[in-house]
C-alpha atoms as a PDB file:
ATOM      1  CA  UNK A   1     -16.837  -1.720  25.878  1.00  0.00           C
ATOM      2  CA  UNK A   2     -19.946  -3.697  25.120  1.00  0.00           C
ATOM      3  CA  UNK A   3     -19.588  -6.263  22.171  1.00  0.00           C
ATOM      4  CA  UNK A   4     -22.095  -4.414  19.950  1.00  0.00           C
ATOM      5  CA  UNK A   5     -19.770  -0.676  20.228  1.00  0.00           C
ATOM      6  CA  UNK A   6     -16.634  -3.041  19.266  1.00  0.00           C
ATOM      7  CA  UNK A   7     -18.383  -4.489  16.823  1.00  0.00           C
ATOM      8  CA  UNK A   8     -19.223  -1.278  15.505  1.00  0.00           C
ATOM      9  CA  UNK A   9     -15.520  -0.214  15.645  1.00  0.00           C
ATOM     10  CA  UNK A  10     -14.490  -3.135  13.999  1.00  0.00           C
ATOM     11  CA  UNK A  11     -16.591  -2.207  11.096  1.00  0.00           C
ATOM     12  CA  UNK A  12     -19.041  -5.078  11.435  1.00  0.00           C
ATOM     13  CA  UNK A  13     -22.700  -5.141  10.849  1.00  0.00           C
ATOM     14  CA  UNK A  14     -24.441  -6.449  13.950  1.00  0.00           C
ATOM     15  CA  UNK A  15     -22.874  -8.088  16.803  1.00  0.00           C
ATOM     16  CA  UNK A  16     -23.675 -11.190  16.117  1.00  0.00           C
ATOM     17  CA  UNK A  17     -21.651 -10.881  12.754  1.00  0.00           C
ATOM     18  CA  UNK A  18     -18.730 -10.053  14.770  1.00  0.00           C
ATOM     19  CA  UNK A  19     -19.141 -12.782  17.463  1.00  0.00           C
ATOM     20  CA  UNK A  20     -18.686 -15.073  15.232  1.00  0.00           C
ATOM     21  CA  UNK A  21     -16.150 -14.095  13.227  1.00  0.00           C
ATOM     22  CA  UNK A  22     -14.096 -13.868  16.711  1.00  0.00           C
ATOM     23  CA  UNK A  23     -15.273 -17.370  17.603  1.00  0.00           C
ATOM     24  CA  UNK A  24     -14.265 -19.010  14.018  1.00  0.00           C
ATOM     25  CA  UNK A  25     -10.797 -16.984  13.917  1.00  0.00           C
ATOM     26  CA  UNK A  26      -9.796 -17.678  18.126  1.00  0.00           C
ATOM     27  CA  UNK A  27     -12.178 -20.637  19.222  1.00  0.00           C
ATOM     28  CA  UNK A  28     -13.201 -18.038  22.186  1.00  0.00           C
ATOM     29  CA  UNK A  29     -16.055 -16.047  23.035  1.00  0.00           C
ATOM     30  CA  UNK A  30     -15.343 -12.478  22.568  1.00  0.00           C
ATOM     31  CA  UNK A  31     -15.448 -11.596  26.429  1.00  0.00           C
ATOM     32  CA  UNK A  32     -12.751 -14.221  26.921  1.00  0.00           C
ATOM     33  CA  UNK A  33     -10.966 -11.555  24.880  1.00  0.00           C
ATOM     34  CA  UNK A  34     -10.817  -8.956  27.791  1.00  0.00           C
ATOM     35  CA  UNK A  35      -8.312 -10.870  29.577  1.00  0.00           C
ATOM     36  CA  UNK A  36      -4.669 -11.160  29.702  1.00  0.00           C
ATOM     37  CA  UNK A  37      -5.444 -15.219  28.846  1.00  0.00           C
ATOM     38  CA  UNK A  38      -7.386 -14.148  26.039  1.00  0.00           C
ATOM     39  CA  UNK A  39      -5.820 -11.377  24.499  1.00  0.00           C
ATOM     40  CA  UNK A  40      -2.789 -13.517  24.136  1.00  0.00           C
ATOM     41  CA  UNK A  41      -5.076 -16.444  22.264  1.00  0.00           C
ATOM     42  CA  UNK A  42      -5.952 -13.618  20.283  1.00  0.00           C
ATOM     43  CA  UNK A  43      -2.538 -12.352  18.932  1.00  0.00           C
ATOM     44  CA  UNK A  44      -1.641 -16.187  18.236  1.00  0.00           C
ATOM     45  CA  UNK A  45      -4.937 -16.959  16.477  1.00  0.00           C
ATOM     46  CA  UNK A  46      -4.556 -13.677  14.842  1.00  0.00           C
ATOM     47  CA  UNK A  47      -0.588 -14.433  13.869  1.00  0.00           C
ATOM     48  CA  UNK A  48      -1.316 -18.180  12.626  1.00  0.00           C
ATOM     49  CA  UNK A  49      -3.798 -17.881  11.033  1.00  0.00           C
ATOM     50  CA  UNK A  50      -3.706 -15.048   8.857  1.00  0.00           C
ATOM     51  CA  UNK A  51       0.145 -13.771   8.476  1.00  0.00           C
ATOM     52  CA  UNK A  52       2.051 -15.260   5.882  1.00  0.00           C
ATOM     53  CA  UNK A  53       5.527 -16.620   6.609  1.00  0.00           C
ATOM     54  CA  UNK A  54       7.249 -13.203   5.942  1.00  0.00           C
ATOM     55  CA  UNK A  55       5.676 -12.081   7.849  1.00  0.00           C
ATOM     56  CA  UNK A  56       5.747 -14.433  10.500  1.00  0.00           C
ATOM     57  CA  UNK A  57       9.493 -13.661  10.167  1.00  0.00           C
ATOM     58  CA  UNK A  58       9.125 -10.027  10.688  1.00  0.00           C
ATOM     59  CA  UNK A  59       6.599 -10.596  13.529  1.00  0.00           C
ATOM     60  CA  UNK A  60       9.352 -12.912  15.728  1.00  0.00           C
ATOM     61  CA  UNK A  61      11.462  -9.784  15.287  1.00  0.00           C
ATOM     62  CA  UNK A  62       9.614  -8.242  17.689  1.00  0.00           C
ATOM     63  CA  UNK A  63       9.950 -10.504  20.326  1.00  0.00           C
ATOM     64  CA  UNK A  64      12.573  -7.870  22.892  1.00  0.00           C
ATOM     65  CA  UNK A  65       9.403  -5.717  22.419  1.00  0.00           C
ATOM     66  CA  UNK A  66       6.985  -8.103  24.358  1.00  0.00           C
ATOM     67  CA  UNK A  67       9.764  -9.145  26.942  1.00  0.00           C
ATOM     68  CA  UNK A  68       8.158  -7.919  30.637  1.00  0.00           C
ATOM     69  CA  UNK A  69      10.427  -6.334  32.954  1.00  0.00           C
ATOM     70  CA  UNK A  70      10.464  -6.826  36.539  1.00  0.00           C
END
C-alpha cells in the first residue's frame, strides 16, 4: 500500500499528517513499518506509549498467542 491509501485508511488528512504522527509515536519512518523489524517497533511504541497499566496487564496475557512454532 502506498503511504497516502494508509493514510487514508487510518483516517488522516494528507500523508504528511500521518507520517508524522508515525514518526513522533515509533521514531521510524513509516516504510520501516513494512517489515518484520518494524512492525514489532510498532506494537512496542504502540503498547508503551499509549496503554495504560491495565492494560499493559491484559496485553502480557497474550503472550502464548505471539509464541512462533517451529
Amino acid at each position: 500500500m502506498t503511504t497516502a491509501s494508509v493514510a487514508y485508511t487510518m483516517g488522516y488528512s494528507s500523508s504528511g499528517n500521518f507520517c508524522r504522527a508515525f514518526q513522533m509515536l515509533t521514531g521510524l519512518k513509516p516504510s520501516s513499518g513494512a517489515t518484520v523489524q518494524g512492525r514489532l517497533a510498532v506494537t512496542t511504541s504502540f503498547a508503551k506509549e499509549l496503554l495504560q497499566a491495565e492494560q499493559l496487564k491484559k496485553w502480557d496475557r497474550l503472550g502464548p498467542l505471539f509464541v512462533r512454532a517451529a
